[in-house]
Protein backbone atom coordinates (compact mmCIF):
# COMPACT_ATOMS: atom_id res chain seq x y z
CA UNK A 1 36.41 14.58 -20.21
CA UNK A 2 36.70 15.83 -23.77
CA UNK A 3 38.38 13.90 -26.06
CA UNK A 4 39.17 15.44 -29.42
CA UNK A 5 39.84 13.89 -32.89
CA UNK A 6 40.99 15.39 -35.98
CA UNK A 7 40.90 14.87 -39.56
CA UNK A 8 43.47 14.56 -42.25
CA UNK A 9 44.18 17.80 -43.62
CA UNK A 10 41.81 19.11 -46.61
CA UNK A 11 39.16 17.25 -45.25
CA UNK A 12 35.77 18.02 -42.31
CA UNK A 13 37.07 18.22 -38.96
CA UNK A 14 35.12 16.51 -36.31
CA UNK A 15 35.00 16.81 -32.96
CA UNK A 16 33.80 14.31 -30.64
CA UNK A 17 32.71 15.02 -26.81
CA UNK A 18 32.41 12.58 -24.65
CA UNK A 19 31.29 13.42 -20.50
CA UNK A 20 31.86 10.97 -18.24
CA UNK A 21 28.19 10.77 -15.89
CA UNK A 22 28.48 11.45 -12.50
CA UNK A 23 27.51 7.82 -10.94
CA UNK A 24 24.29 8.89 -8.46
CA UNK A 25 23.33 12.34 -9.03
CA UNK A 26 22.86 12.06 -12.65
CA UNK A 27 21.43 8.70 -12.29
CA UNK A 28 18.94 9.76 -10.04
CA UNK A 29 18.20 12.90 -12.04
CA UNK A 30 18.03 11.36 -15.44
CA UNK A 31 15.42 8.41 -13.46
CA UNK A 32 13.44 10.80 -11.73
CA UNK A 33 10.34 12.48 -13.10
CA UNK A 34 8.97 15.56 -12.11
CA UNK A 35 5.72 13.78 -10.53
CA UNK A 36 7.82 11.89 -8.43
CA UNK A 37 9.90 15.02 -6.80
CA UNK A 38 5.87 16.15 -6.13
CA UNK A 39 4.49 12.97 -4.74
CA UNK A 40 8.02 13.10 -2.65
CA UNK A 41 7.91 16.13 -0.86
CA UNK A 42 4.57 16.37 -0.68
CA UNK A 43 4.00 12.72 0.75
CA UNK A 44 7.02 14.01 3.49
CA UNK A 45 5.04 17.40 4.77
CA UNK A 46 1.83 15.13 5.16
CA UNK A 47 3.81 11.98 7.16
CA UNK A 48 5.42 14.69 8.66
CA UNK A 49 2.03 16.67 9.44
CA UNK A 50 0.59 13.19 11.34
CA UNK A 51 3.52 12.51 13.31
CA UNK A 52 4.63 15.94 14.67
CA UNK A 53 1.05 17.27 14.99
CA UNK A 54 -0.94 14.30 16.25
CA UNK A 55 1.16 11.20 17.02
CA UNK A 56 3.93 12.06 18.74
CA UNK A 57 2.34 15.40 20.78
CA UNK A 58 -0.16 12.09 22.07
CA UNK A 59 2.17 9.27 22.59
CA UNK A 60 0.43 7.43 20.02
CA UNK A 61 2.11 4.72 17.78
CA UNK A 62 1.93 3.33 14.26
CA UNK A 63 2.82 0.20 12.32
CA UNK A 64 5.93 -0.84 10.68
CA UNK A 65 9.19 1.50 10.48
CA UNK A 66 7.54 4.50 11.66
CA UNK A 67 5.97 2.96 14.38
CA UNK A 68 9.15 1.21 15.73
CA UNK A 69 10.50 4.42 15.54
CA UNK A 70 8.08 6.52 17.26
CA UNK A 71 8.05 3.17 20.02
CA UNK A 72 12.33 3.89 20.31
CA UNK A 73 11.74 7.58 20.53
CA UNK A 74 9.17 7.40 23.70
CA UNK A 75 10.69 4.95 25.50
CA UNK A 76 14.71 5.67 25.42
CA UNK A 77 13.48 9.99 24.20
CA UNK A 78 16.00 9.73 21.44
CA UNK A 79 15.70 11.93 18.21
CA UNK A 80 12.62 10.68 15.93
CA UNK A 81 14.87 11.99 13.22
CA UNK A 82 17.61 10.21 13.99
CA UNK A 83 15.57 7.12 14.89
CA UNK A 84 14.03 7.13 11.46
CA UNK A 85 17.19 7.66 9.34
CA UNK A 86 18.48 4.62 11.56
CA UNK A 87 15.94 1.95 11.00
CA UNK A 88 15.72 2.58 7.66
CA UNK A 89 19.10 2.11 6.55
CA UNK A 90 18.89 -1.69 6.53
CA UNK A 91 15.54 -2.12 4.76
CA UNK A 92 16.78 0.84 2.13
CA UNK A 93 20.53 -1.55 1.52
CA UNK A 94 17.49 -4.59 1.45
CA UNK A 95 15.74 -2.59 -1.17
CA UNK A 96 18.41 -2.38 -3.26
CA UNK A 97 19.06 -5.70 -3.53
CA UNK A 98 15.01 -6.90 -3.58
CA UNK A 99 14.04 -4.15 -6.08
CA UNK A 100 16.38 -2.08 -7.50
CA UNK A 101 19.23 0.93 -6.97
CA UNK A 102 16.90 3.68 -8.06
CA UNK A 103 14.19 2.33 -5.82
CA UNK A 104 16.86 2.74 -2.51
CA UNK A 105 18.30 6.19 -3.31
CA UNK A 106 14.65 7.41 -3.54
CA UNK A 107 14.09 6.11 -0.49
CA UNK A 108 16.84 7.08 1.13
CA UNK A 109 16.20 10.26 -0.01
CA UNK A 110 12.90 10.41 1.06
CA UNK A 111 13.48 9.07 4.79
CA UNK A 112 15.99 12.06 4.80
CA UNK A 113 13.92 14.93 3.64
CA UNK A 114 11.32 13.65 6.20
CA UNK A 115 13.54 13.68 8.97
CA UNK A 116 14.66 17.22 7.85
CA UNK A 117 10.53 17.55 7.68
CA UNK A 118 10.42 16.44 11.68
CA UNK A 119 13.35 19.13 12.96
CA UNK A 120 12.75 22.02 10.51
CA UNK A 121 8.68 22.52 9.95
CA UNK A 122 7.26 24.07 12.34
CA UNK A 123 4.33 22.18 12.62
CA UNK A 124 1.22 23.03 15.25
CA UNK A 125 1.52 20.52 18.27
CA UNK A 126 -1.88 21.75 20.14
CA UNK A 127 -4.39 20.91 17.57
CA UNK A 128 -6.07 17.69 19.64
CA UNK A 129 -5.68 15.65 22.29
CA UNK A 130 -8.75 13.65 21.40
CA UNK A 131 -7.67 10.09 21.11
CA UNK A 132 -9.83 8.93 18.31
CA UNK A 133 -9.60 12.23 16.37
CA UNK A 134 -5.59 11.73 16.88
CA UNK A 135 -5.77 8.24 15.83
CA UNK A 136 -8.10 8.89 12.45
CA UNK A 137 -6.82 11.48 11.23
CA UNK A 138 -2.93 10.62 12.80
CA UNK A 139 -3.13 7.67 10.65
CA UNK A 140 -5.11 9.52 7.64
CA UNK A 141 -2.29 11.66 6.95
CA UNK A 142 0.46 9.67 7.68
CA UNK A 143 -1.02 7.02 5.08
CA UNK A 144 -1.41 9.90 3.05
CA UNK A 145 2.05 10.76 2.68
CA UNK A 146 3.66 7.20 2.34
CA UNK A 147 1.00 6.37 -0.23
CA UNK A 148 2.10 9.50 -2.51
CA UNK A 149 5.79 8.15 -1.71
CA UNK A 150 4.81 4.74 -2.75
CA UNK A 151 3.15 6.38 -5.88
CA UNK A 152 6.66 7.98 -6.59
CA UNK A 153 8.38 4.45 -6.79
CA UNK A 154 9.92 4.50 -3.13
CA UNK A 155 9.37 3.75 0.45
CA UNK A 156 8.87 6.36 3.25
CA UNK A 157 8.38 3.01 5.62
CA UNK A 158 10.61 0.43 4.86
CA UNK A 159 8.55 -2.46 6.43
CA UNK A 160 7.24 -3.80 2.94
CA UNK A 161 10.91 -4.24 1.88
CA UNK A 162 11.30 -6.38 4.44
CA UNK A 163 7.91 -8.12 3.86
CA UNK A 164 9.10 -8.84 0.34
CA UNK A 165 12.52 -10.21 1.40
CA UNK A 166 11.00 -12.72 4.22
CA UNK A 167 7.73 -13.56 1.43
CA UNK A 168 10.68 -14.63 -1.09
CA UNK A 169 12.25 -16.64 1.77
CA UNK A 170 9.03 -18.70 3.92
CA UNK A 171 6.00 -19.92 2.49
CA UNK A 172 3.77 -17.12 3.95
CA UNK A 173 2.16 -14.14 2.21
CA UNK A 174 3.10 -10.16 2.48
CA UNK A 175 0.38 -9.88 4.37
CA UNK A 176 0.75 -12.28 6.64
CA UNK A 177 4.48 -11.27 7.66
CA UNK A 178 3.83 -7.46 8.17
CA UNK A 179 0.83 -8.60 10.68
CA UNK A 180 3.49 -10.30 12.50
CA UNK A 181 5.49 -7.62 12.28
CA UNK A 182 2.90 -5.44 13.72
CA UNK A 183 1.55 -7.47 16.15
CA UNK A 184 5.06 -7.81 17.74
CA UNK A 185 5.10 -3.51 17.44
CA UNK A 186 1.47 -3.46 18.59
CA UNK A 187 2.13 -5.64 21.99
CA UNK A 188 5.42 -3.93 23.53
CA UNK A 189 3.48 -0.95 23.04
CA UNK A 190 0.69 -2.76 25.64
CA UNK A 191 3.42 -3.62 27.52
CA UNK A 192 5.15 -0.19 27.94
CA UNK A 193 2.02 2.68 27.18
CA UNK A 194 -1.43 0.12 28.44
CA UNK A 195 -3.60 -1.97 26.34
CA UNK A 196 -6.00 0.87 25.41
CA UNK A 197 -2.39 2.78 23.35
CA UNK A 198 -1.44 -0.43 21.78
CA UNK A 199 -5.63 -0.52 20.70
CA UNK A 200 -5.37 2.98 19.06
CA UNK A 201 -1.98 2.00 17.64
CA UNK A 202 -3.91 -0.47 15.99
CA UNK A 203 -7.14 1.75 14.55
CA UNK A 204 -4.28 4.32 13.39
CA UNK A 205 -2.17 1.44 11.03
CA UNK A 206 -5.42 0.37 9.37
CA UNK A 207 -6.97 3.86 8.58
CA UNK A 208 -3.60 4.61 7.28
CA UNK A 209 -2.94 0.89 5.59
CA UNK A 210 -6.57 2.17 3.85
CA UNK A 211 -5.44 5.73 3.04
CA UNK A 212 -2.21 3.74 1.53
CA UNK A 213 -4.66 1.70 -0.77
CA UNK A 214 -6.79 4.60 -1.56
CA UNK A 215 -3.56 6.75 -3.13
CA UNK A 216 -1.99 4.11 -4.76
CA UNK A 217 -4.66 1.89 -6.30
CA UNK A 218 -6.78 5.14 -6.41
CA UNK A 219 -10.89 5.18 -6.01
CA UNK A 220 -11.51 3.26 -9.51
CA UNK A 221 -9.57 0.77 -8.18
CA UNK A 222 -10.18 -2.40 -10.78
CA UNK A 223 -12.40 -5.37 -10.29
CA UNK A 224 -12.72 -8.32 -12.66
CA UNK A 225 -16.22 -9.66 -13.47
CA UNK A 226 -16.77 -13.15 -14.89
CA UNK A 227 -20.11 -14.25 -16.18
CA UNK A 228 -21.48 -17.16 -17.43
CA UNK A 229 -25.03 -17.33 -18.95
CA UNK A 230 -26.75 -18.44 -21.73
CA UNK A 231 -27.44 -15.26 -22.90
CA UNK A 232 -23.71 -14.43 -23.65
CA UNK A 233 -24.48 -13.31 -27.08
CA UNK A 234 -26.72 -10.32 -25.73
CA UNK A 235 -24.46 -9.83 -23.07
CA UNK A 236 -21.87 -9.65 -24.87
CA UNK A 237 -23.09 -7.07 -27.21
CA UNK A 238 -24.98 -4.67 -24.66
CA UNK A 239 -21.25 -4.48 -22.93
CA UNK A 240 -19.48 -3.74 -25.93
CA UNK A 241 -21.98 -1.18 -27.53
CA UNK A 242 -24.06 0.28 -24.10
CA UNK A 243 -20.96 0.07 -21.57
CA UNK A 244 -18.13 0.76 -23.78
CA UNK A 245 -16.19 -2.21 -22.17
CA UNK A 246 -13.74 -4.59 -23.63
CA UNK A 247 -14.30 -8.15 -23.18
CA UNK A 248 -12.09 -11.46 -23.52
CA UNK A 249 -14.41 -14.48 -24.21
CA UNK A 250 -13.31 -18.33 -22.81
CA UNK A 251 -14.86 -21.31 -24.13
CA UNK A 252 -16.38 -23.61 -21.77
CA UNK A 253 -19.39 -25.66 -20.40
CA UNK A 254 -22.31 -25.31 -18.22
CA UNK A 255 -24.52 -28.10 -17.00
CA UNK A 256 -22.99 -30.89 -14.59
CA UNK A 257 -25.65 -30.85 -12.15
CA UNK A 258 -26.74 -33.71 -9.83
CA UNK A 259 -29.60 -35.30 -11.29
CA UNK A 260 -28.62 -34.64 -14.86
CA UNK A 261 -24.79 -35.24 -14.92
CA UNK A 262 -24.01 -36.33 -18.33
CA UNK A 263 -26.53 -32.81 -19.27
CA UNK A 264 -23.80 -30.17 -20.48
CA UNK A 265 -23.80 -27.26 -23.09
CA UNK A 266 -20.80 -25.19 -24.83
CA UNK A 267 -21.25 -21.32 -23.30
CA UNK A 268 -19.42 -18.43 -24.01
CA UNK A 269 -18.00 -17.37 -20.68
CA UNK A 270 -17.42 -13.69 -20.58
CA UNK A 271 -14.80 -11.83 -18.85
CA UNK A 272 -14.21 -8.09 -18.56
CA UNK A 273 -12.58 -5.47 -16.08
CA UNK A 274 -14.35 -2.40 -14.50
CA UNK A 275 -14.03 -0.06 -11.99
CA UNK A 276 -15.75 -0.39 -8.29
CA UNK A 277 -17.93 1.76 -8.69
CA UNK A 278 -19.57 0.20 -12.44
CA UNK A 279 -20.12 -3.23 -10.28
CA UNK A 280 -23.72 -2.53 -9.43
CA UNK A 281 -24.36 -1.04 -12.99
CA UNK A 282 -23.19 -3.99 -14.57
CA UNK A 283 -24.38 -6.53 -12.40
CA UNK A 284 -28.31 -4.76 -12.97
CA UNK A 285 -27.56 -4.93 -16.73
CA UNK A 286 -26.30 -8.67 -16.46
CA UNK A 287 -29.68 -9.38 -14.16
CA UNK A 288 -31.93 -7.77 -16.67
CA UNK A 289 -30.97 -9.80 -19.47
CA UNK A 290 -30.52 -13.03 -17.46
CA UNK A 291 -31.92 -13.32 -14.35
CA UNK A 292 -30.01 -17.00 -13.91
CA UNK A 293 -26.93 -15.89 -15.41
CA UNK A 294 -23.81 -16.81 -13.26
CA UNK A 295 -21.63 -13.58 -12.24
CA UNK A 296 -18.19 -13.27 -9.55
CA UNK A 297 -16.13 -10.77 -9.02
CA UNK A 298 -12.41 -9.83 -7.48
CA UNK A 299 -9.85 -7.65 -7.43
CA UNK A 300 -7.61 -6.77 -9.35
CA UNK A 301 -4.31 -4.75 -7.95
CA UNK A 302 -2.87 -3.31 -11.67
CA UNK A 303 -3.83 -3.17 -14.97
CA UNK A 304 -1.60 -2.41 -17.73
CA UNK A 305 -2.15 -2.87 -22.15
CA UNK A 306 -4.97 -3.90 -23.80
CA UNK A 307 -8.60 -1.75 -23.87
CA UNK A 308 -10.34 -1.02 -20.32
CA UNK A 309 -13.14 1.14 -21.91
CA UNK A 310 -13.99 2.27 -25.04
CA UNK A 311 -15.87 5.95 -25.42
CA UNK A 312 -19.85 5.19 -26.00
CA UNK A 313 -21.04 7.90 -28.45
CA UNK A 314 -24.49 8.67 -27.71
C-alpha cells in the first residue's frame, strides 16, 4: 500500500511509501541468516542420510521424536514422512509458546524439508547391515544433522521442547525428563523388535546425543578453572602474560584446618575460562609454580562478553 502526500503548491513535494509486511514470509526472511538456511539443509540431507541409509533399511530406532517416529513407522508401516510431520506439530505449537515464533516456523520448516529429504533423495539403502556399524555411524549422522539444526536456532527433534516445557513445570532436570522419555521409547522397542534392538537403540541416541554436543558446543568447548594458592601473584601474572588468558580475581581465605582452626590467611582466588584442550597446559603451569596450590574445574555450556584470550606476542 502506497500512500501519497502532497505539498502546498510552490513548495518540495514529498512522497511517502509505506508497504505493509507480509506477516511470516518476510518475518522469517528478514530473521533468518544465511548460515542458518546452510546449517538447515545441510543438517536435513545428513538426518536424512542416517535414517534412510542405515536406520530404517535395519529396523533400528533412535531417541526422542525421531525415534517415536521410526517406532510408529515399523510397527503400524505408515509413512516416516508423514509420521514425522505428525509428531512434531505439537512440540513445534509448544515451541512457540516456550521459546519463541521464529524458533517454531524454523522448525516447522525444517521437519518439512526433511520429510521432503525422506521421499525425494535418493539415498543408498545397501550400504550395511552390520549392526554396530549401523548403530555408530546411524546415530553419527543423524546427531550430525540435528546438531547443525540446533546450531541454526531450531529443532529437527522436538523432544527438548518438550523437555523444557515439563523442566518449567516438575522439579526435575532436562536431563532427567528426556531419559524418561527415552527409556519409555527404548522399552516398547524391547517389547516389539527384542532386547538386543532396544540395546542398539540405545548405543545409537548417545553417539548421536555426543555428535549433538560436539556441533553445538563445538571441540573447544569451555571449562572454568578455579585456583587457590598462595602463589596467586605469580600465577596470576604467568596467565596473563605466558597464556594470554583473562582472569577475574575473588577475595577470600585459606586455612581452617583441623588442628589449627582459628589459622586463616586472605588469598587471592583466581578464576579464568579455557578451552578443553588448555586444561592439562594450565594445570602443569599451575603445578610448576605451586605444587600445593588448590585447582577444580567444570563446564561451562556458553560464553558470551568479556575477554576469553588475549593474543601472546612472542
Amino acid at each position: 500500500m502506497t500512500t501519497s502526500v502532497k505539498s502546498a503548491p510552490g513548495s518540495k513535494a514529498t512522497t511517502l511509501s509505506k508497504k505493509r509486511p507480509k506477516k511470516t514470509a518476510d518475518y522469517i526472511l528478514h530473521h533468518i541468516g544465511f548460515s542458518d538456511v546452510v546449517y538447515v539443509v545441510v543438517g536435513v540431507l545428513f538426518a536424512g542420510f542416517a535414517m534412510k541409509s542405515f536406520l530404517v533399511p535395519n529396523k533400528f530406532l533412535d531417541g526422542g521424536v525421531t525415534g517415536m517416529s521410526l517406532l510408529a513407522h515399523e510397527v503400524y508401516h505408515v509413512s516416516l514422512s508423514l509420521v514425522l510431520i505428525v509428531a512434531n506439530i505439537p512440540f513445534i505449537i509448544l515451541g512457540g509458546y516456550q521459546v519463541n515464533k521464529l524458533f517454531a516456523w524454523k522448525t516447522l520448516v525444517s521437519v518439512i524439508l526433511l520429510a521432503l529429504c525422506l521421499e525425494l533423495v535418493p539415498f543408498p539403502t545397501d550400504i550395511t547391515s552390520d549392526k554396530l556399524i549401523v548403530s555408530t555411524f546411524g546415530g553419527f549422522f543423524l546427531g550430525l544433522g540435528i546438531g547443525l539444526g540446533m546450531r541454526a536456532g531450531c529443532a529437527i527433534d522436538g523432544i527438548e521442547i518438550l523437555a523444557l516445557y515439563t523442566w518449567r513445570k516438575l522439579s526435575l532436570t532436562m536431563s532427567e525428563i528426556i531419559l524418561a522419555i527415552n527409556t519409555v521409547i527404548f522399552l516398547l522397542a524391547a517389547l516389539q523388535f527384542g532386547l538386543e534392538t532396544a540395546l542398539y537403540a540405545m548405543l545409537t541416541y548417545y553417539i548421536a546425543t555426543k555428535t549433538i554436543d560436539y556441533v553445538v558446543e563445538g571441540i573447544e568447548e569451555y571449562t572454568g578453572v578455579t585456583i587457590i594458592s598462595g602463589s596467586s601473584e605469580l600465577i596470576k601474572a604467568t596467565l596473563v602474560k605466558e597464556m594470554g588468558r583473562g582472569i577475574t580475581i575473588y577475595k577470600g581465605e585459606r586455612g581452617f584446618m583441623k588442628d589449627t582452626f582459628e589459622v586463616k590467611h586472605d588469598c587471592d582466588i583466581i578464576f579464568t575460562v579455557i578451552t578443553r584442550l588448555e586444561v592439562r597446559r594450565l594445570k602443569k603451569v599451575v603445578h610448576r609454580l605451586d605444587p600445593k596450590a588448590f585447582v577444580f574445574t567444570h563446564t561451562i555450556k556458553e560464553t558470551a562478553g568479556g575477554i576469553l584470550k588475549r593474543h601472546v606476542e612472542h
